[in-house]
N, C-alpha and C. Protein backbone atom coordinates (compact mmCIF):
# COMPACT_ATOMS: atom_id res chain seq x y z
N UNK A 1 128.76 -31.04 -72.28
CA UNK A 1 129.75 -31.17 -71.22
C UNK A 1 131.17 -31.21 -71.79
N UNK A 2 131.41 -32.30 -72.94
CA UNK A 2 132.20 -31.91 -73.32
C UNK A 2 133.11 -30.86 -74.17
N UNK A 3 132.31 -30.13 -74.64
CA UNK A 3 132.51 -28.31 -75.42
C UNK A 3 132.61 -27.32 -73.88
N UNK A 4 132.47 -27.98 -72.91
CA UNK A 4 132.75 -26.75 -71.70
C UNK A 4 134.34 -27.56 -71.06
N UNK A 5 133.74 -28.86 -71.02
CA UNK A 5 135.74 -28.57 -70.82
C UNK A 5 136.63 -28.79 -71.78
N UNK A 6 136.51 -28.35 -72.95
CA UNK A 6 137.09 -28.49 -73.56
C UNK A 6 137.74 -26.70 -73.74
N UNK A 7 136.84 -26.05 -73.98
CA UNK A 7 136.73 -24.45 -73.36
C UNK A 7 137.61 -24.32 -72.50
N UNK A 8 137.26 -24.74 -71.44
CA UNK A 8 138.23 -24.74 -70.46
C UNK A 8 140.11 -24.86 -70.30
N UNK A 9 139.52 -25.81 -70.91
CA UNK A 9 141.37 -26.45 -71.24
C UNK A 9 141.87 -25.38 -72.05
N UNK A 10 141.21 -25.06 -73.24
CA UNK A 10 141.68 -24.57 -74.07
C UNK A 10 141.96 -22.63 -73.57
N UNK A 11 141.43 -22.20 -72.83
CA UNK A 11 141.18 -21.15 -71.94
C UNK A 11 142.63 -20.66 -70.97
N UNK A 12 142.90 -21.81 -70.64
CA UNK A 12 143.83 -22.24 -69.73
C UNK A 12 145.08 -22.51 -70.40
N UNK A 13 145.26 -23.35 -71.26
CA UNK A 13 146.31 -23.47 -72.19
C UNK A 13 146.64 -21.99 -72.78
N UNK A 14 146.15 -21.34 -73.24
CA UNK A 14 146.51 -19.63 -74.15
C UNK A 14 146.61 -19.18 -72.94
N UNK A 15 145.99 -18.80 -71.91
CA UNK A 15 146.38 -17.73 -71.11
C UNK A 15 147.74 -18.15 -70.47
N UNK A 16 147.75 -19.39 -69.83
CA UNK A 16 149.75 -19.58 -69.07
C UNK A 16 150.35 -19.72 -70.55
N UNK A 17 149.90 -19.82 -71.93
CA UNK A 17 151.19 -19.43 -72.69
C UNK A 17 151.53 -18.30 -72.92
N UNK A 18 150.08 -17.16 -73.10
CA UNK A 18 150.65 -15.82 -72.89
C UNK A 18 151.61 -15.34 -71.70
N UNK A 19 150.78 -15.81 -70.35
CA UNK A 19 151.36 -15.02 -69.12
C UNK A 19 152.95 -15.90 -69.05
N UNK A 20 153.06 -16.73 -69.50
CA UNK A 20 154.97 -17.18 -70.07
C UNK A 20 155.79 -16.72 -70.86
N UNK A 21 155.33 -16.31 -72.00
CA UNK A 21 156.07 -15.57 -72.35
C UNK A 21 155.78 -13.84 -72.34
N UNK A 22 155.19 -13.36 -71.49
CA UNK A 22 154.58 -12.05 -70.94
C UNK A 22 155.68 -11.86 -70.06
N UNK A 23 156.12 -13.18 -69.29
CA UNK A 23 156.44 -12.63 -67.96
C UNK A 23 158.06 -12.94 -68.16
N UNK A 24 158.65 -13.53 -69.69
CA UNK A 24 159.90 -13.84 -69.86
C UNK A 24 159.97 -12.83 -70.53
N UNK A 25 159.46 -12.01 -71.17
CA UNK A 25 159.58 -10.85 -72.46
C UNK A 25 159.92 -9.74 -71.27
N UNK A 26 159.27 -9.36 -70.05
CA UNK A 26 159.82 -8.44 -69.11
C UNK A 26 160.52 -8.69 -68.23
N UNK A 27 161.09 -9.76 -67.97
CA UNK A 27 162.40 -10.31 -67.29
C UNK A 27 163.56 -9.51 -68.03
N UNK A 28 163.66 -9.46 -69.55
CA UNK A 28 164.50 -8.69 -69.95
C UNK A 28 164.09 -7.68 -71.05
N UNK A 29 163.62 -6.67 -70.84
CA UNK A 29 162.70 -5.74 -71.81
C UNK A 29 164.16 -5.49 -72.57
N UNK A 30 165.36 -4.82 -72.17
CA UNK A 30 166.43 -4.47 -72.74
C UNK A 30 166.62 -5.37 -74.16
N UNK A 31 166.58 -6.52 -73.88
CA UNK A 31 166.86 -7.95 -74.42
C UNK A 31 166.32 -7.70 -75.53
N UNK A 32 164.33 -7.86 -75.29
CA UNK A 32 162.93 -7.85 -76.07
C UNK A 32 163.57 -6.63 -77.27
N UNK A 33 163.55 -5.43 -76.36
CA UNK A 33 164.12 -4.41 -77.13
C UNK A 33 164.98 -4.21 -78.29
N UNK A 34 165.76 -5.45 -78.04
CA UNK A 34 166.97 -5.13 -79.45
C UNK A 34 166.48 -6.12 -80.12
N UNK A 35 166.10 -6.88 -79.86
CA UNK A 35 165.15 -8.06 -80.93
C UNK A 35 164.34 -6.82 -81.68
N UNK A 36 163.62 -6.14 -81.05
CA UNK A 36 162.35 -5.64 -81.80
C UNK A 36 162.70 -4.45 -82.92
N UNK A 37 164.18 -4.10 -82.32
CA UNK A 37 164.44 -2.99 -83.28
C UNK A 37 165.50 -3.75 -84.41
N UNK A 38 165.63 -4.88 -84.08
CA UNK A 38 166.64 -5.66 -85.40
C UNK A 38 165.10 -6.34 -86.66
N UNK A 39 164.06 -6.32 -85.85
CA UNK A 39 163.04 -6.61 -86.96
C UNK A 39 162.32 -5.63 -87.37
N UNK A 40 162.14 -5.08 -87.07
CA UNK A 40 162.13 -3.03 -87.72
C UNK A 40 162.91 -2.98 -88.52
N UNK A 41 164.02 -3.30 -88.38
CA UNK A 41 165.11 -2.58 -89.01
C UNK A 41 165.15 -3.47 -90.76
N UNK A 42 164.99 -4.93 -90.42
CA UNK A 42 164.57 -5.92 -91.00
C UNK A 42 163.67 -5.96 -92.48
N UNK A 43 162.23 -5.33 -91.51
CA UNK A 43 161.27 -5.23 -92.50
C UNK A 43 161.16 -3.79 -93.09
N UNK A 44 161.66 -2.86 -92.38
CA UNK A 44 162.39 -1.57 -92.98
C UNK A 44 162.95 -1.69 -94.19
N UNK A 45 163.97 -2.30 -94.08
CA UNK A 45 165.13 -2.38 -95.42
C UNK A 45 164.03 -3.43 -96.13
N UNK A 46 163.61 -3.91 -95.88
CA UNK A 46 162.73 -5.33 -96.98
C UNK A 46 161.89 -4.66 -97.73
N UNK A 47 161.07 -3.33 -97.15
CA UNK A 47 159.76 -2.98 -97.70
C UNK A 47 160.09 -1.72 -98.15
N UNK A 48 161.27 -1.35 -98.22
CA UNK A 48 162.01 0.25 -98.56
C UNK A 48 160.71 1.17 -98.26
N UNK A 49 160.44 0.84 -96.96
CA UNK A 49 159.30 1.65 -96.29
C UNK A 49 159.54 2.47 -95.24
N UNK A 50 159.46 4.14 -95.59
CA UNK A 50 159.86 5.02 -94.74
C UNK A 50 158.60 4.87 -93.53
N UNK A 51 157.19 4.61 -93.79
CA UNK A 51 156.72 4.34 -92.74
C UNK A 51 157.29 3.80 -91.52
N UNK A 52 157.83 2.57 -91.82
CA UNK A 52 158.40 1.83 -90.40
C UNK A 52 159.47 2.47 -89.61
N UNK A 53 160.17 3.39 -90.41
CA UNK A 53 161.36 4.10 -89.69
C UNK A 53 161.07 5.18 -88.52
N UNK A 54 159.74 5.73 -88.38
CA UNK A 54 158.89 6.43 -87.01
C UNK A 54 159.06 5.50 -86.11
N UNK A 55 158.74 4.12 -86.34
CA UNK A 55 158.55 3.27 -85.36
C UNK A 55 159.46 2.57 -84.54
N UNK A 56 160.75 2.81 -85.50
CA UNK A 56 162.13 2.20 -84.82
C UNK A 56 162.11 3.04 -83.10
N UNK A 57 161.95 4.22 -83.46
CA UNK A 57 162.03 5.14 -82.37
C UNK A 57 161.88 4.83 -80.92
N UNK A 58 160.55 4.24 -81.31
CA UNK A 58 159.45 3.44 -79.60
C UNK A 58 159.94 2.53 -80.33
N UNK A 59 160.88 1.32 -79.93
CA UNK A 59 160.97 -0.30 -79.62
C UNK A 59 160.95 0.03 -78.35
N UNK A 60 161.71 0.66 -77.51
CA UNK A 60 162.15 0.70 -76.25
C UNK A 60 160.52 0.49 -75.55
N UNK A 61 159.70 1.42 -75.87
CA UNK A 61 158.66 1.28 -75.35
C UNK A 61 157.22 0.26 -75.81
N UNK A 62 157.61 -0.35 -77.09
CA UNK A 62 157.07 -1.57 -77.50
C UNK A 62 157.49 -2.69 -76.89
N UNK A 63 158.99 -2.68 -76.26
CA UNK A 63 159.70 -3.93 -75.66
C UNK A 63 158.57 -3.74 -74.39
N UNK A 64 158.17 -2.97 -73.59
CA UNK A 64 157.52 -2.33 -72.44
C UNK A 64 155.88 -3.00 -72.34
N UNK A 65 155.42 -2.31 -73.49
CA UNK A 65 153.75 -2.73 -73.50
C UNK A 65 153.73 -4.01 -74.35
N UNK A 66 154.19 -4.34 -75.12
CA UNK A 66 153.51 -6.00 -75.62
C UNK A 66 153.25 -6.80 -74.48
N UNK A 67 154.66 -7.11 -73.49
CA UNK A 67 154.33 -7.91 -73.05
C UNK A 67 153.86 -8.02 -71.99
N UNK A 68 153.42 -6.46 -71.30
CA UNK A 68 152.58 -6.06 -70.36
C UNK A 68 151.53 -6.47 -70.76
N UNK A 69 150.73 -6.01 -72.78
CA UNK A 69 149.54 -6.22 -72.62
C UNK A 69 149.18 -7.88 -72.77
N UNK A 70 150.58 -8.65 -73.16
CA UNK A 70 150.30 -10.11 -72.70
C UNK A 70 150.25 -11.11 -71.51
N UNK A 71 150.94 -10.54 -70.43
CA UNK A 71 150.84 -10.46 -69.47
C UNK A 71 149.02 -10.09 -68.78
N UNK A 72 148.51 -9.32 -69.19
CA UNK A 72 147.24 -8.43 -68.63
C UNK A 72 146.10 -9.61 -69.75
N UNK A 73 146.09 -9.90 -70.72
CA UNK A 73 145.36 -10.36 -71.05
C UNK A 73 145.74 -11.76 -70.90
N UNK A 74 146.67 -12.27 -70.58
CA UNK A 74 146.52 -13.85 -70.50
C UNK A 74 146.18 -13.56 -69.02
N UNK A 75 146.25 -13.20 -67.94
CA UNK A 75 145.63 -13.16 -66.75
C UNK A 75 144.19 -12.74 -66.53
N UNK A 76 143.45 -11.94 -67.94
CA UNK A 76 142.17 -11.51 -67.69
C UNK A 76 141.19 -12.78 -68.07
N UNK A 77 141.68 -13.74 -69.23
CA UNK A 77 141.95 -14.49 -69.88
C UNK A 77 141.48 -15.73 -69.07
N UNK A 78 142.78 -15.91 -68.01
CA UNK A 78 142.40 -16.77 -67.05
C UNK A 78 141.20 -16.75 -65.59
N UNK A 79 141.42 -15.76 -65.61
CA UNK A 79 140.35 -15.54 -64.45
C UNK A 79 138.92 -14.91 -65.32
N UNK A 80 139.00 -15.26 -66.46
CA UNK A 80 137.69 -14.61 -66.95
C UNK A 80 137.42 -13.34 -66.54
N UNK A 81 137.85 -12.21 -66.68
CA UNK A 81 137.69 -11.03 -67.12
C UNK A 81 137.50 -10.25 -68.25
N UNK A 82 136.31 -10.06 -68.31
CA UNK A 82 136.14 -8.79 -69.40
C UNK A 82 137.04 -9.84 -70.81
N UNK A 83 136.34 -10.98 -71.22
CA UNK A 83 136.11 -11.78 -72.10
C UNK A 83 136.41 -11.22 -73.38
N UNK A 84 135.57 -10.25 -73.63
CA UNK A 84 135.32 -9.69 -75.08
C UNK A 84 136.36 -8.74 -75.56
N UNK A 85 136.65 -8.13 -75.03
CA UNK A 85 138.15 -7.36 -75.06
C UNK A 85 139.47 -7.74 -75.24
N UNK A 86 139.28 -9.06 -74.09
CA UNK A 86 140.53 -9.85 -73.88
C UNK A 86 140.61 -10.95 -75.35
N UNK A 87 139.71 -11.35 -76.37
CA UNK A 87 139.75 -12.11 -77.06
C UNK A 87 140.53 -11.29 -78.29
N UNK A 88 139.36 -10.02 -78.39
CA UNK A 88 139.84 -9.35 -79.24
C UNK A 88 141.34 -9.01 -79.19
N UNK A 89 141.89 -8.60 -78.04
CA UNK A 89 143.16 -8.20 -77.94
C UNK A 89 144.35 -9.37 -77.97
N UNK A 90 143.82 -10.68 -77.71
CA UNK A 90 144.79 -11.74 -77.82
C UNK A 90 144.68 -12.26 -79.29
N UNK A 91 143.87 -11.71 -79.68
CA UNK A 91 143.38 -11.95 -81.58
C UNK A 91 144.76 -10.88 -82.11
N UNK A 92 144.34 -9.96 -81.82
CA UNK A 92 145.25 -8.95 -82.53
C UNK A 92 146.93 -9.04 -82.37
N UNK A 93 146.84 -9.69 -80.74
CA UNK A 93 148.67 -9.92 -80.68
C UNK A 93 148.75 -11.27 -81.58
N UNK A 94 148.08 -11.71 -81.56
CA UNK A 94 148.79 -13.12 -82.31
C UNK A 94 148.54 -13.05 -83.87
N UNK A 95 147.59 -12.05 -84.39
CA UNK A 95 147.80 -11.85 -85.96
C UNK A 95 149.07 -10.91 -86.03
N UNK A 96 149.33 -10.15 -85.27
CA UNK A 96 150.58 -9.01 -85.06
C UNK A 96 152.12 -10.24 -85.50
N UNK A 97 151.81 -10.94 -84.28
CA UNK A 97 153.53 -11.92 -84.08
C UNK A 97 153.03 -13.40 -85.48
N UNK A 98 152.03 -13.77 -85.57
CA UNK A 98 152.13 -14.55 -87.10
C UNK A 98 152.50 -13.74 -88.31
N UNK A 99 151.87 -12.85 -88.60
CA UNK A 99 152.57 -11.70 -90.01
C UNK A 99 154.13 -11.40 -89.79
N UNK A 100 154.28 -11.21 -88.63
CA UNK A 100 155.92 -10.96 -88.45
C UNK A 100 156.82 -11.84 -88.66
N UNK A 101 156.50 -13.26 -87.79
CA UNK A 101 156.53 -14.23 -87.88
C UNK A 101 156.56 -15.01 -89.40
N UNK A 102 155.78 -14.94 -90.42
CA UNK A 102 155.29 -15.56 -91.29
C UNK A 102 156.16 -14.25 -92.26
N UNK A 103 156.28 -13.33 -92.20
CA UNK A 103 157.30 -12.59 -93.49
C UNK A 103 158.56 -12.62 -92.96
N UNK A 104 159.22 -12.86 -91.79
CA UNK A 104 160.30 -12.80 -91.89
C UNK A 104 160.68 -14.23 -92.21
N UNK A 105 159.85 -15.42 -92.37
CA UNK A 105 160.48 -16.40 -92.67
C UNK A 105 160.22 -16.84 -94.17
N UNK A 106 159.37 -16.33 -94.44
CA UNK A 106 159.19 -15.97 -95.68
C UNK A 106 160.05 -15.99 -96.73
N UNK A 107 160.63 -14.49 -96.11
CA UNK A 107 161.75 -14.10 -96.97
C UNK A 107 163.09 -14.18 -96.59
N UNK A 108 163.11 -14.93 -95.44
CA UNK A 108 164.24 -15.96 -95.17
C UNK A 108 165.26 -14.22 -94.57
N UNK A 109 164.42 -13.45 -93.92
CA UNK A 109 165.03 -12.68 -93.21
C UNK A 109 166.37 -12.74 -92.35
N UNK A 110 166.11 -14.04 -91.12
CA UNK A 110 166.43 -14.88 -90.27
C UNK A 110 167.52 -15.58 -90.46
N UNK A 111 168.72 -15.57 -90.12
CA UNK A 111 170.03 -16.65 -90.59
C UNK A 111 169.86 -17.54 -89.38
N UNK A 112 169.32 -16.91 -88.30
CA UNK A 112 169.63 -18.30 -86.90
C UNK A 112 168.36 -17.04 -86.06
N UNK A 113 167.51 -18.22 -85.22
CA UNK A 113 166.86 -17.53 -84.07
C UNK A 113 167.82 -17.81 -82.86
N UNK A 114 167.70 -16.48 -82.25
CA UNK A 114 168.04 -15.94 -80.80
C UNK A 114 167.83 -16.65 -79.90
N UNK A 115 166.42 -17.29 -79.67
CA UNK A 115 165.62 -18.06 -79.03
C UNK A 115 166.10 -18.93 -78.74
N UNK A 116 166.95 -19.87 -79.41
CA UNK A 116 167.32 -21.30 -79.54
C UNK A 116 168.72 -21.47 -79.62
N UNK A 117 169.28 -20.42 -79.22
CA UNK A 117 170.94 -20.37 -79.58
C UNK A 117 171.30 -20.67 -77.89
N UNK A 118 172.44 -21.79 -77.75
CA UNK A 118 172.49 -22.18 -77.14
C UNK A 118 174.04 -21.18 -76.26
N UNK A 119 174.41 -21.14 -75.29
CA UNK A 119 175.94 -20.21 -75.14
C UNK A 119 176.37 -21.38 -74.07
């Protein structure tokens, strides 16, 4: 009994944190957008990797689908939909934003987050 609500909670907790910041990431995709191409640009120059420079291209449309597909899976998430997909795919965004996460602070990329800057 207690491993099912605990499931539960825990079910519930990830999906309204995805569908929160799902649904603040497309409030301003423009916004998302220049974030995403200043950390491209970031790990670009860090990894003197012409790979990443294709990718600068689509931010516009990475600002678009991340947080659609976080949005879609913290709601499949919550209402229990199609489980197995949705795990896998909330697996993959969150190893995606920890590696990003975890090298840009790393290497001390970062002088101040965006996030927390007050105007």
């Amino acid at each position: 009994m207690q491993n099912r609500v605990f499931t539960q909670l825990t079910r519930w907790i990830v999906s309204t944190t995805y569908l929160c910041a799902g649904f603040i990431k497309l409030n301003d995709p423009f916004g998302f957008s220049i974030q995403l191409q200043q950390l491209l640009t970031l790990c670009a120059m860090q990894l003197k990797s012409v790979s990443l420079y294709p990718l600068m291209a689509y931010h516009d449309w990475f600002a678009f689908c991340i947080p659609l597909l976080e949005v879609l899976f913290g709601s499949s998430l919550l209402f229990h939909v199609a489980i197995g997909p949705t795990v896998w795919g909330l697996a993959i965004l969150t190893l995606f934003f920890s590696c990003l996460t975890g090298y840009l602070a790393y290497f001390n990329l970062l002088d101040r987050c965006a996030a927390l800057e007050m105007h």
